[in-house]
Protein backbone atom coordinates (compact mmCIF):
# COMPACT_ATOMS: atom_id res chain seq x y z
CA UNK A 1 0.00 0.00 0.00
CA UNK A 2 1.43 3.33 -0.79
CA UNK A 3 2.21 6.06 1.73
CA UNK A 4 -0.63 8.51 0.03
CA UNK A 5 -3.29 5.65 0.48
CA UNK A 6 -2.35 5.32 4.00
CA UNK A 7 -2.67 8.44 4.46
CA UNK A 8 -5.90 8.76 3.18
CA UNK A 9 -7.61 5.81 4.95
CA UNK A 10 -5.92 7.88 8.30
CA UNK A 11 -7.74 11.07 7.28
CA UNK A 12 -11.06 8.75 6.78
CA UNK A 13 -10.70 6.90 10.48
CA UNK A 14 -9.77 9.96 12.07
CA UNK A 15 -12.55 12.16 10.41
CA UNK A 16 -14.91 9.08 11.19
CA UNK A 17 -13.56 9.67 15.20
CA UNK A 18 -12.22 6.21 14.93
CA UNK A 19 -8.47 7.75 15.48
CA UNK A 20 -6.75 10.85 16.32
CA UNK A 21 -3.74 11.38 15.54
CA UNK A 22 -1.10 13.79 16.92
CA UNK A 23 2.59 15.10 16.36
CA UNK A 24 4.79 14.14 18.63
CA UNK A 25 7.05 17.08 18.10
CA UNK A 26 6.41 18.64 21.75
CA UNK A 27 7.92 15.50 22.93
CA UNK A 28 10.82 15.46 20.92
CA UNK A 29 11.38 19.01 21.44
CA UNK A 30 11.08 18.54 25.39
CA UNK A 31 13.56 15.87 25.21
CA UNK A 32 16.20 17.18 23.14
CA UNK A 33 15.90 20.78 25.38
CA UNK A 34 16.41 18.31 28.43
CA UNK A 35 19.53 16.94 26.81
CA UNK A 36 20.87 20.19 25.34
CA UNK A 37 20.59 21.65 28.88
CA UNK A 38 22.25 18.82 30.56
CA UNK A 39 25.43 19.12 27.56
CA UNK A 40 25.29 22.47 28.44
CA UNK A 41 26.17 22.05 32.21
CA UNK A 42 28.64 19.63 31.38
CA UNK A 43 30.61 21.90 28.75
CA UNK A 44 30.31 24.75 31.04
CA UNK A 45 32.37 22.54 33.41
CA UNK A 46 34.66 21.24 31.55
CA UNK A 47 35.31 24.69 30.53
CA UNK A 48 36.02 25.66 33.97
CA UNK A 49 38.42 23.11 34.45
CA UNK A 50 40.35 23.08 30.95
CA UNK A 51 44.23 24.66 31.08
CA UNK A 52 43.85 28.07 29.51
């Protein structure tokens, strides 16, 4: 089945309140702020202890 067809039958479940579907982007987003934060710290210390 092609990725247009799927897509389709989605749109016909979801407008028939079968499925909803959502983007998972706030997720992703929260998780790779966590991780950007945390490899922030980490620089920021290793920074602090590097010979200048």
């Amino acid at each position: 089945m092609s990725a247009p067809a799927i897509s389709q039958h989605l749109k016909v479940l979801e407008r028939a309140g079968l499925i909803e579907r959502t983007v998972p982007l706030d997720e992703v987003s929260a998780w790779v702020e966590k991780h950007r934060r945390e490899w922030n710290q980490r620089f920021d210390a290793l920074e602090e202890h590097s010979i200048p």
